[in-house]
PDB file of N, CA and C in Angstrom:
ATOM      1  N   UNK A   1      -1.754 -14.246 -10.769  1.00  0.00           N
ATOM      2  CA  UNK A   1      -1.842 -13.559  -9.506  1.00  0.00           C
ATOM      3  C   UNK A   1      -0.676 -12.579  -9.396  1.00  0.00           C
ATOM      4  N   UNK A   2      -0.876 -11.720  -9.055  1.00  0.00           N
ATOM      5  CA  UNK A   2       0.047  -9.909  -8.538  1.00  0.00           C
ATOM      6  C   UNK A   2       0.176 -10.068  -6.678  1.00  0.00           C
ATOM      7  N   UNK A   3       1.483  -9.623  -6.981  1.00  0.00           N
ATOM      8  CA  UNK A   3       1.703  -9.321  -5.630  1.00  0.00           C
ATOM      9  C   UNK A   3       2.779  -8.114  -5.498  1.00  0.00           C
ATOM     10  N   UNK A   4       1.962  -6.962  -4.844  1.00  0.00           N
ATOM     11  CA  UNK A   4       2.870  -5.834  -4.384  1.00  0.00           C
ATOM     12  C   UNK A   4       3.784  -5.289  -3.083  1.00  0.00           C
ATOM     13  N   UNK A   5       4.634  -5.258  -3.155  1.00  0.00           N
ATOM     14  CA  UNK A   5       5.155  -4.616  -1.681  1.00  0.00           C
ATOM     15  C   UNK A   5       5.888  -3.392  -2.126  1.00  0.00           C
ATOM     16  N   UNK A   6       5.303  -2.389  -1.218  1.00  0.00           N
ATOM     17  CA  UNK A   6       5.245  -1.121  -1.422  1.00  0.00           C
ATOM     18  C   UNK A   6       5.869  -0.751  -0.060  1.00  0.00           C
ATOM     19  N   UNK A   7       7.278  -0.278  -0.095  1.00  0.00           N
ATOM     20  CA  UNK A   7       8.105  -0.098   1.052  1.00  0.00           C
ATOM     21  C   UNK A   7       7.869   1.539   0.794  1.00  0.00           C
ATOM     22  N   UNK A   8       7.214   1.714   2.594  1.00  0.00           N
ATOM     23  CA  UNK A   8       7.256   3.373   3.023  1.00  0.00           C
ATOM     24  C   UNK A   8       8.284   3.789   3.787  1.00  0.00           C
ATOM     25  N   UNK A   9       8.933   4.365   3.686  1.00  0.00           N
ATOM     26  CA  UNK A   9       9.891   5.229   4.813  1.00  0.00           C
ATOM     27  C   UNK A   9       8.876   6.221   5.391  1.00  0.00           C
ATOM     28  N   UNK A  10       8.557   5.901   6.512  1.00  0.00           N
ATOM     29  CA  UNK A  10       7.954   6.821   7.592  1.00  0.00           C
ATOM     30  C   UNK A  10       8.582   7.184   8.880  1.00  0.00           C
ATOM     31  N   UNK A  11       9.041   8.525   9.146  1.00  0.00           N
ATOM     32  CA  UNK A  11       9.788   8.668  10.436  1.00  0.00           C
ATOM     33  C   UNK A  11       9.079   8.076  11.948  1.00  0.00           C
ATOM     34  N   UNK A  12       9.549   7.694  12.683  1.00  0.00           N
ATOM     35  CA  UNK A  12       8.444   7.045  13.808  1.00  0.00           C
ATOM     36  C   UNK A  12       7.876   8.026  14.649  1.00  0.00           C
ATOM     37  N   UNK A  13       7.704   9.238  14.679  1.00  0.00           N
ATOM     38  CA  UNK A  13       6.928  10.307  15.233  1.00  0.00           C
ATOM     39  C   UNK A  13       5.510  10.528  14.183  1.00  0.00           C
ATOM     40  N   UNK A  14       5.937  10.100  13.233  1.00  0.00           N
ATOM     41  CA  UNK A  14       4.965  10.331  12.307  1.00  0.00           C
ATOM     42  C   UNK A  14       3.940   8.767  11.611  1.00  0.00           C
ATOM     43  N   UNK A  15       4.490   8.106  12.504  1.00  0.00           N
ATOM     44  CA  UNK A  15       3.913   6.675  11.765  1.00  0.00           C
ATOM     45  C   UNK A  15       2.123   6.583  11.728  1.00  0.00           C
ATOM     46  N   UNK A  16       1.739   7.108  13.411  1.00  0.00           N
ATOM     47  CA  UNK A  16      -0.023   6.773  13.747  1.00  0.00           C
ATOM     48  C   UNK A  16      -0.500   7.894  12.838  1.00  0.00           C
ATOM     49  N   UNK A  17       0.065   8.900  12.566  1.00  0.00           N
ATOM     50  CA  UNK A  17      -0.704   9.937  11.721  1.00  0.00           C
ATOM     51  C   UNK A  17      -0.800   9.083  10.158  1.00  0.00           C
ATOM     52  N   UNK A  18       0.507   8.441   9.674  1.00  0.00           N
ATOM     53  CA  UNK A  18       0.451   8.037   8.574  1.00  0.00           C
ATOM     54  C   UNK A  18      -1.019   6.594   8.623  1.00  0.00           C
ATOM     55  N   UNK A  19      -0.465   5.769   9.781  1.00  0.00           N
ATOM     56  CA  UNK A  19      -1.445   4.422   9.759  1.00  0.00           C
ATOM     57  C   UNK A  19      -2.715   5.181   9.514  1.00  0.00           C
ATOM     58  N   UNK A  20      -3.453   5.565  10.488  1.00  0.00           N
ATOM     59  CA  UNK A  20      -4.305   6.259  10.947  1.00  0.00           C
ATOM     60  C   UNK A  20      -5.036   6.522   9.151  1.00  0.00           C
ATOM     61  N   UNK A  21      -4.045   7.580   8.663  1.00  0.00           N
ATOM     62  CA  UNK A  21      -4.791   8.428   7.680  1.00  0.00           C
ATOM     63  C   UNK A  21      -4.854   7.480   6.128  1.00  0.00           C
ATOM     64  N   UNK A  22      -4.038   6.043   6.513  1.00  0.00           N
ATOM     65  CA  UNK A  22      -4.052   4.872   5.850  1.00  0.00           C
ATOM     66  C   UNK A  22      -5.333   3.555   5.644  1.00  0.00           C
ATOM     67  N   UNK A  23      -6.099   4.222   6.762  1.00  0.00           N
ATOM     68  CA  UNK A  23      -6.858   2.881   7.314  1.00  0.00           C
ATOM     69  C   UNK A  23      -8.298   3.220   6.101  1.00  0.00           C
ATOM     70  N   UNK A  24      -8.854   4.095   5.942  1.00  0.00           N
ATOM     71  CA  UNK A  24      -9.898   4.195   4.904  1.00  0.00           C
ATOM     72  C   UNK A  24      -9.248   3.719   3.168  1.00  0.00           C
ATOM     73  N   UNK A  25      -8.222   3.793   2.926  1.00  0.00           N
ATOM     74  CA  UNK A  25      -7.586   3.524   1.764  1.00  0.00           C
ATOM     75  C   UNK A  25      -7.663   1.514   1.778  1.00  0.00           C
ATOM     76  N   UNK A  26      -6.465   1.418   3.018  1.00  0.00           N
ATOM     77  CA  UNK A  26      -6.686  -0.346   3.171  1.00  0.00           C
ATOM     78  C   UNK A  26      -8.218  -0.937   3.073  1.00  0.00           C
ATOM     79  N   UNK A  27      -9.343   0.205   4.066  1.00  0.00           N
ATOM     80  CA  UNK A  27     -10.872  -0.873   4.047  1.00  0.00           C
ATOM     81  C   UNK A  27     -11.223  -0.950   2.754  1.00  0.00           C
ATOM     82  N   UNK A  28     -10.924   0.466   1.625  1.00  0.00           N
ATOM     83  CA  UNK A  28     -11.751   0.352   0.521  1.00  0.00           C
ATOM     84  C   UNK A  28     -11.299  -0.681  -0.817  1.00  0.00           C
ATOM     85  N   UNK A  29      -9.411  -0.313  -0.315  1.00  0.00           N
ATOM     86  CA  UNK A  29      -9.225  -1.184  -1.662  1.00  0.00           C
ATOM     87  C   UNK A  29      -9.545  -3.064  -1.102  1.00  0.00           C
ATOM     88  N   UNK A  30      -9.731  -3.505  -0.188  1.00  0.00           N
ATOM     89  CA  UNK A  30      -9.889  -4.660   0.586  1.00  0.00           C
ATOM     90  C   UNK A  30     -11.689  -4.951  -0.173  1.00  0.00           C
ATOM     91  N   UNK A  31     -12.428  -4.180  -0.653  1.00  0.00           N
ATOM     92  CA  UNK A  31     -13.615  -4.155  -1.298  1.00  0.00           C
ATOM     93  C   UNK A  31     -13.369  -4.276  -2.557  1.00  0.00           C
ATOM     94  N   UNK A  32     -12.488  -4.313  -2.953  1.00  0.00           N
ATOM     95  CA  UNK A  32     -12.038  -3.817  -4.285  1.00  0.00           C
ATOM     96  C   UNK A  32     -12.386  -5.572  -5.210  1.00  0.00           C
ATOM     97  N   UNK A  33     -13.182  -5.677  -6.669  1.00  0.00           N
ATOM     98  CA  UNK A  33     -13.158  -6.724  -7.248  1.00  0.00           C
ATOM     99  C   UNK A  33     -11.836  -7.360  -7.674  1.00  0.00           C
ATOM    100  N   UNK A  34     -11.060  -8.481  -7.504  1.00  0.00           N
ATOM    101  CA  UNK A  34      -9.698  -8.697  -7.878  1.00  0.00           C
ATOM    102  C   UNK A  34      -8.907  -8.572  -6.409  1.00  0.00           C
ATOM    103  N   UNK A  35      -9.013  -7.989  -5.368  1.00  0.00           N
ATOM    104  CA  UNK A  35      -8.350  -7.947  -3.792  1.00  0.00           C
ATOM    105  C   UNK A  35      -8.250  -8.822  -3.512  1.00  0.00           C
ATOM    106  N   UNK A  36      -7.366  -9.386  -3.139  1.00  0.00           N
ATOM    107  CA  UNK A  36      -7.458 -10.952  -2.259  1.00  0.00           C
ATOM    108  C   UNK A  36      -6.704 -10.880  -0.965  1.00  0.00           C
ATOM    109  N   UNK A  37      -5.662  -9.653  -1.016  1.00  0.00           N
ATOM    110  CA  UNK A  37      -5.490  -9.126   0.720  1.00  0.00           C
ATOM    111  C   UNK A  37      -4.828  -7.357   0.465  1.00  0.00           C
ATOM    112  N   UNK A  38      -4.849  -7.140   1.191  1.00  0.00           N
ATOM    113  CA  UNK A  38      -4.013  -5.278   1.540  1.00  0.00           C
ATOM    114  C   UNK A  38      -3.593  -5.549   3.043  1.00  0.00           C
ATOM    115  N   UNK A  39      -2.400  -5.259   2.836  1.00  0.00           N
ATOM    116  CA  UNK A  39      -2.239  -4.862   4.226  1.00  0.00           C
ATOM    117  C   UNK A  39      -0.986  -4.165   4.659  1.00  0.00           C
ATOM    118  N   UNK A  40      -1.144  -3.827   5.801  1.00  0.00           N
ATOM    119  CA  UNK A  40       0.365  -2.565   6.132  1.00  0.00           C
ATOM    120  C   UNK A  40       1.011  -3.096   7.351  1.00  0.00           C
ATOM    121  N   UNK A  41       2.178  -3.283   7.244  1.00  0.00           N
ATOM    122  CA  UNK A  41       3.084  -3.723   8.183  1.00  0.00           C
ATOM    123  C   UNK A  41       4.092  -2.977   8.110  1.00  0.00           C
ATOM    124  N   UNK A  42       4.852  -3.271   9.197  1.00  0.00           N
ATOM    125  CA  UNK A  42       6.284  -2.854   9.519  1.00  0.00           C
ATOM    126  C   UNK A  42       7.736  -3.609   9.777  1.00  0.00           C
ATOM    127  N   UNK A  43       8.306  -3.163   9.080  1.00  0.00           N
ATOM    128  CA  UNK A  43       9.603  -3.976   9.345  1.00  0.00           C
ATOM    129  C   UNK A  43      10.242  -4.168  10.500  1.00  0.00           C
ATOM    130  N   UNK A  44      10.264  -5.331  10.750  1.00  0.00           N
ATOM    131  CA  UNK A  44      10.948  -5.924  12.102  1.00  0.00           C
ATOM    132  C   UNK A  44      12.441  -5.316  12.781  1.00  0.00           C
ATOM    133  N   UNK A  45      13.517  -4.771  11.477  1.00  0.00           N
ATOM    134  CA  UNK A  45      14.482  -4.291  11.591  1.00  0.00           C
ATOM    135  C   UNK A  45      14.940  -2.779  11.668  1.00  0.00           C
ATOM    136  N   UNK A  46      13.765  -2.436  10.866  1.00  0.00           N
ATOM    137  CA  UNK A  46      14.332  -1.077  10.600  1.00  0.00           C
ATOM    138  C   UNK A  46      12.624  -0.314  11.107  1.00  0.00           C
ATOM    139  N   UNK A  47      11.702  -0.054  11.996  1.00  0.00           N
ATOM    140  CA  UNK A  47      10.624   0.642  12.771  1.00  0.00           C
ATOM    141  C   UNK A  47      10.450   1.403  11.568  1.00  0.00           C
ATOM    142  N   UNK A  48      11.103   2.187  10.826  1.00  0.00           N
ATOM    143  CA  UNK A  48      10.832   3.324  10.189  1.00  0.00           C
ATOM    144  C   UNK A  48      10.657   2.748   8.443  1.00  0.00           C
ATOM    145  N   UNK A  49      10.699   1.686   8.453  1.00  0.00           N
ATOM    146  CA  UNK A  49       9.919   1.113   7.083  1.00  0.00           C
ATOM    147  C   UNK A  49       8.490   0.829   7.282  1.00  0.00           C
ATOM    148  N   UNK A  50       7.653   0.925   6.825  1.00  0.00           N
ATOM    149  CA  UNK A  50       6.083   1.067   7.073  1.00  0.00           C
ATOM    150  C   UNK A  50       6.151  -0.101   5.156  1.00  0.00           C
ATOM    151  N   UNK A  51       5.336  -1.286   5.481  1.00  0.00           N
ATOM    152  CA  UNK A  51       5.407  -1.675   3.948  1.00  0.00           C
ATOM    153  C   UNK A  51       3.418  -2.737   3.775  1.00  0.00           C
ATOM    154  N   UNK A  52       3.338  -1.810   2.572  1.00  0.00           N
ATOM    155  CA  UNK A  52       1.718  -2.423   2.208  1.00  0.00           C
ATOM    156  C   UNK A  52       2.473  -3.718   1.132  1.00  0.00           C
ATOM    157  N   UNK A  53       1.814  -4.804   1.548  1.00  0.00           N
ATOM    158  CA  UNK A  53       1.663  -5.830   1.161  1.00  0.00           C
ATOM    159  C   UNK A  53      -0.052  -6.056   0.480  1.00  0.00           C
ATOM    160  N   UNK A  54       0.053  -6.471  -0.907  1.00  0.00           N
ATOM    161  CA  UNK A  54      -1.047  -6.406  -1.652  1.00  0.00           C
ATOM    162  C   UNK A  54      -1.259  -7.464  -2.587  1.00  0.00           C
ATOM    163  N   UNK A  55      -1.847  -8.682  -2.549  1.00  0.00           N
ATOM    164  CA  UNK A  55      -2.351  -9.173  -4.109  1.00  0.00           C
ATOM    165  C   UNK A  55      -3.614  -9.479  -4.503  1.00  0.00           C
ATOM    166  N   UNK A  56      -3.419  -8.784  -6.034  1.00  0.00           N
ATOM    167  CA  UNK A  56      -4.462  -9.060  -6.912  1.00  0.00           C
ATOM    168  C   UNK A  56      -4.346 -10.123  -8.054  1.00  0.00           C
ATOM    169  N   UNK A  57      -5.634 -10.374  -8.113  1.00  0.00           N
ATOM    170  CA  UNK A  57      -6.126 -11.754  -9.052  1.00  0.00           C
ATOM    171  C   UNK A  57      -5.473 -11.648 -10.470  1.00  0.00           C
ATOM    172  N   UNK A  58      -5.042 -10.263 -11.098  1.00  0.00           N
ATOM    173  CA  UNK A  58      -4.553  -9.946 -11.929  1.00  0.00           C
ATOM    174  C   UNK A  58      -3.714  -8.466 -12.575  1.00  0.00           C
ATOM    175  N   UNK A  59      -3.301  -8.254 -13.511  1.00  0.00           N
ATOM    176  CA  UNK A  59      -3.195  -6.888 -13.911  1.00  0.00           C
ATOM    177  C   UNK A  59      -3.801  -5.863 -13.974  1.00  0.00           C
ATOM    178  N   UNK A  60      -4.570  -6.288 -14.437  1.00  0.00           N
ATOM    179  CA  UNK A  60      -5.514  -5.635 -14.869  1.00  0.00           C
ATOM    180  C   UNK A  60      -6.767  -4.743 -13.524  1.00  0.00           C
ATOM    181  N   UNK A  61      -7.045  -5.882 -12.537  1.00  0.00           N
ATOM    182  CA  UNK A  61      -7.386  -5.378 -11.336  1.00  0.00           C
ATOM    183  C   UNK A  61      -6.383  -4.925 -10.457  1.00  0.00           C
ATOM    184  N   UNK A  62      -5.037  -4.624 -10.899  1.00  0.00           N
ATOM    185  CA  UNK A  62      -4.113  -3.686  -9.914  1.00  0.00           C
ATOM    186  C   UNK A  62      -3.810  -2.327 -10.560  1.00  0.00           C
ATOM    187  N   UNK A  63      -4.397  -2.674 -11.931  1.00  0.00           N
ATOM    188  CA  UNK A  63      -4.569  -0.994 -13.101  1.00  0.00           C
ATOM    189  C   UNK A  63      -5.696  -0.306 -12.653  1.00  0.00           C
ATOM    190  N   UNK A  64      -6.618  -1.334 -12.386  1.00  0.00           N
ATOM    191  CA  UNK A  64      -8.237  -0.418 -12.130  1.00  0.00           C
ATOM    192  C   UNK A  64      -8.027  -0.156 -10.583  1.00  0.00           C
ATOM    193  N   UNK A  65      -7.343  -0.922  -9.417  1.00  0.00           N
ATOM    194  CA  UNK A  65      -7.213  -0.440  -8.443  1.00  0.00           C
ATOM    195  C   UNK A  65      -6.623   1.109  -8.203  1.00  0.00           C
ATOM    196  N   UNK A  66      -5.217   1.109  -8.961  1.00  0.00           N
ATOM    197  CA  UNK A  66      -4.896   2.430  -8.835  1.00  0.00           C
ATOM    198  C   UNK A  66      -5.794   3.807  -9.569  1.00  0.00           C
ATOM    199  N   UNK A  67      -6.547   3.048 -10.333  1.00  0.00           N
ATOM    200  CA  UNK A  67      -7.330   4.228 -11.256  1.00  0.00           C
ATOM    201  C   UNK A  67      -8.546   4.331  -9.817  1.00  0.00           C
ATOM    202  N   UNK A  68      -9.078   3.978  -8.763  1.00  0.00           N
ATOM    203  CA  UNK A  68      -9.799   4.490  -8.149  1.00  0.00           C
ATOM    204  C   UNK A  68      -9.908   5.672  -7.452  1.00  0.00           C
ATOM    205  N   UNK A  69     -10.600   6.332  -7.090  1.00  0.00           N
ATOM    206  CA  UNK A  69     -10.293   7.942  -6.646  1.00  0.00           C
ATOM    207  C   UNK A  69      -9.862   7.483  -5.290  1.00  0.00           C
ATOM    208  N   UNK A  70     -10.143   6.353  -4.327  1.00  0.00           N
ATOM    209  CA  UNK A  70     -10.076   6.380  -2.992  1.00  0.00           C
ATOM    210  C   UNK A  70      -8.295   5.777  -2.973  1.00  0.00           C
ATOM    211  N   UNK A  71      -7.682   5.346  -3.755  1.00  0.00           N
ATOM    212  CA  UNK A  71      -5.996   5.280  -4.342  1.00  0.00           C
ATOM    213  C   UNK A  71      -5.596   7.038  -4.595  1.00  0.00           C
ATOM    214  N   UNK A  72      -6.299   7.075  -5.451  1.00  0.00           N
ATOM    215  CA  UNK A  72      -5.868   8.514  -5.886  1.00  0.00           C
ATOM    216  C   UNK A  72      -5.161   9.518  -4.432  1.00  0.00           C
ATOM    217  N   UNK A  73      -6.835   9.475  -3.879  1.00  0.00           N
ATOM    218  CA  UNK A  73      -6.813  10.579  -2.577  1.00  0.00           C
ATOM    219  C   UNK A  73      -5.856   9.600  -1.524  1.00  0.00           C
ATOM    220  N   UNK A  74      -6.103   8.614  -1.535  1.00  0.00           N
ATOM    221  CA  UNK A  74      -5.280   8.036  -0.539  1.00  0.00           C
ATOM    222  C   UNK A  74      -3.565   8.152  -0.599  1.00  0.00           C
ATOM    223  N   UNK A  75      -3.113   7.770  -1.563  1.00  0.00           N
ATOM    224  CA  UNK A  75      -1.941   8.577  -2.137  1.00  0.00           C
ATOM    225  C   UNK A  75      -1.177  10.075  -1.563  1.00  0.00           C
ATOM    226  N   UNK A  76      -2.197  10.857  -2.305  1.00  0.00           N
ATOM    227  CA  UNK A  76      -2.150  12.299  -2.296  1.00  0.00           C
ATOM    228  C   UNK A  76      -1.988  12.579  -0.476  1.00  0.00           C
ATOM    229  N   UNK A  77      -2.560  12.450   0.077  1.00  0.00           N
ATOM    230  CA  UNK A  77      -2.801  12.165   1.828  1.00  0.00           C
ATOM    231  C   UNK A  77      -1.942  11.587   2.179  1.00  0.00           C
ATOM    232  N   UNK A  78      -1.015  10.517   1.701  1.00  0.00           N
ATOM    233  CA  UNK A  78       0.085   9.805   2.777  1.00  0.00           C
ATOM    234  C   UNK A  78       1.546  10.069   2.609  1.00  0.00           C
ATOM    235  N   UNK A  79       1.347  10.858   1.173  1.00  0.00           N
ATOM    236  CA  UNK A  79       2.798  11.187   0.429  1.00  0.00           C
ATOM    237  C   UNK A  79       3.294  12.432   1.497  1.00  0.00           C
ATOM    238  N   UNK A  80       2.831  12.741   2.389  1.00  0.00           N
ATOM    239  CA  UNK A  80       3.296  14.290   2.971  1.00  0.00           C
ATOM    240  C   UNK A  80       3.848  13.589   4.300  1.00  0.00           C
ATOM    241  N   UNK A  81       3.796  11.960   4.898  1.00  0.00           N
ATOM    242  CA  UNK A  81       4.481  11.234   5.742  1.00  0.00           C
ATOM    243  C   UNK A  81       5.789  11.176   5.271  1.00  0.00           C
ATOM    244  N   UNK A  82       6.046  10.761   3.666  1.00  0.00           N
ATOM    245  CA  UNK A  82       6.954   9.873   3.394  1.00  0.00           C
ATOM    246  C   UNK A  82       8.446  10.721   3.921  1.00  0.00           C
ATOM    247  N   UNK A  83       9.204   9.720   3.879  1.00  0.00           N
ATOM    248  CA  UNK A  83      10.611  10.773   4.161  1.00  0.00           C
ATOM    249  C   UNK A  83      11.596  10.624   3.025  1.00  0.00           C
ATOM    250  N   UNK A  84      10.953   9.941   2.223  1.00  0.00           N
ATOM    251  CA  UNK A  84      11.399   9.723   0.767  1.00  0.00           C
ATOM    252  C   UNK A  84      10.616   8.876   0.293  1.00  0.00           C
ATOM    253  N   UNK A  85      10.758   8.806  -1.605  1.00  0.00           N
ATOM    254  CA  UNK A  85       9.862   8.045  -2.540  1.00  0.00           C
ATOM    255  C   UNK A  85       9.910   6.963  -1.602  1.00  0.00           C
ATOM    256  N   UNK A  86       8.562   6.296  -2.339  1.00  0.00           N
ATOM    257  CA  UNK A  86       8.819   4.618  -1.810  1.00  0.00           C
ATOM    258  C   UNK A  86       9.034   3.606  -3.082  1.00  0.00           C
ATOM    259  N   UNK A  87       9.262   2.561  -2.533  1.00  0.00           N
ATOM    260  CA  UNK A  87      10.251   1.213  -3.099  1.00  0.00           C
ATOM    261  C   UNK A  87       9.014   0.667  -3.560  1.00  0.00           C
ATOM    262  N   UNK A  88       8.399   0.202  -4.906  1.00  0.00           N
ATOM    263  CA  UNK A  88       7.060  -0.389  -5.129  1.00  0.00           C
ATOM    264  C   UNK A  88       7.899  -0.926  -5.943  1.00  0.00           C
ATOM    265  N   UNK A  89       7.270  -2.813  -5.811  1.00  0.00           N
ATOM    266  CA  UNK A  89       7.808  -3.979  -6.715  1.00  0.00           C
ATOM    267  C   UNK A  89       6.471  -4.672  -6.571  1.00  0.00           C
ATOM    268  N   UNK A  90       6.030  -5.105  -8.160  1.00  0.00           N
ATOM    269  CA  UNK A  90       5.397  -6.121  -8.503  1.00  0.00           C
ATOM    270  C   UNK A  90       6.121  -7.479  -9.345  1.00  0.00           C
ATOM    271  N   UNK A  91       5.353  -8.258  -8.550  1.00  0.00           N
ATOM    272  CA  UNK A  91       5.629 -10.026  -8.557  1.00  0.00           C
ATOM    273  C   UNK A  91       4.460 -10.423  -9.369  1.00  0.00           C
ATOM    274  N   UNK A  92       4.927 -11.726 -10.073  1.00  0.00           N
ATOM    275  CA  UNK A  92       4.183 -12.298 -10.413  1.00  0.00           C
ATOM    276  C   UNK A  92       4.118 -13.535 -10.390  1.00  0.00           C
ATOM    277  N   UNK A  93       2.635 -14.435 -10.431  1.00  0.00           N
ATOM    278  CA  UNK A  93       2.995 -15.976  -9.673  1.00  0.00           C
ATOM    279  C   UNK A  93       3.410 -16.630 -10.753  1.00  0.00           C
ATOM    280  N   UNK A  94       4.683 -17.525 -10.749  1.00  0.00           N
ATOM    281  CA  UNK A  94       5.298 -18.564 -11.554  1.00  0.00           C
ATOM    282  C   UNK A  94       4.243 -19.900 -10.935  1.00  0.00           C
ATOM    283  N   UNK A  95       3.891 -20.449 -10.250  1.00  0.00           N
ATOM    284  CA  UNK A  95       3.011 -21.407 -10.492  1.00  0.00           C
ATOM    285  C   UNK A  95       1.354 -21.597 -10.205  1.00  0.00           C
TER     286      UNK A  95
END
């Protein structure tokens, strides 16, 4: 099992445009074979961290996830929020 957290820096004037233009990306990869959750939260401390929480059943379905066009475009569409790169770490389950 994979587990991603993908820390966004989003300024908070700009967050509902980012959620918003986020929400067709979360329904599709949530369809996705290998999904077992997606989801986007925010940090309790800092408002202006926006972070997708993600795991898949394996590698291999988090390779074919990003190879989908609705990742692709979804990507391409949210990168013009960011206020810098984001922080992406994959885990993997020890038991």
């Amino acid at each position: 099992m994979i587990r991603v957290v993908a820390k966004i820096f989003v300024e908070h004037d700009k967050q509902e445009l980012f959620i918003s233009a986020a929400k067709e990306l979360i329904s599709k990869s949530r369809l996705e074979e290998g999904c077992h959750f997606y989801d986007l939260m925010r940090q309790s401390e800092n408002k202006n961290i926006l972070c997708f929480i993600e795991e898949w059943a394996s590698h291999s379905a988090l390779e074919q996830h990003m190879s989908t066009e609705h990742f692709k475009k979804g990507i391409q569409t949210l990168e013009q929020y960011w206020t810098k790169a984001p922080s992406i770490e994959v885990y993997e389950m020890l038991n």
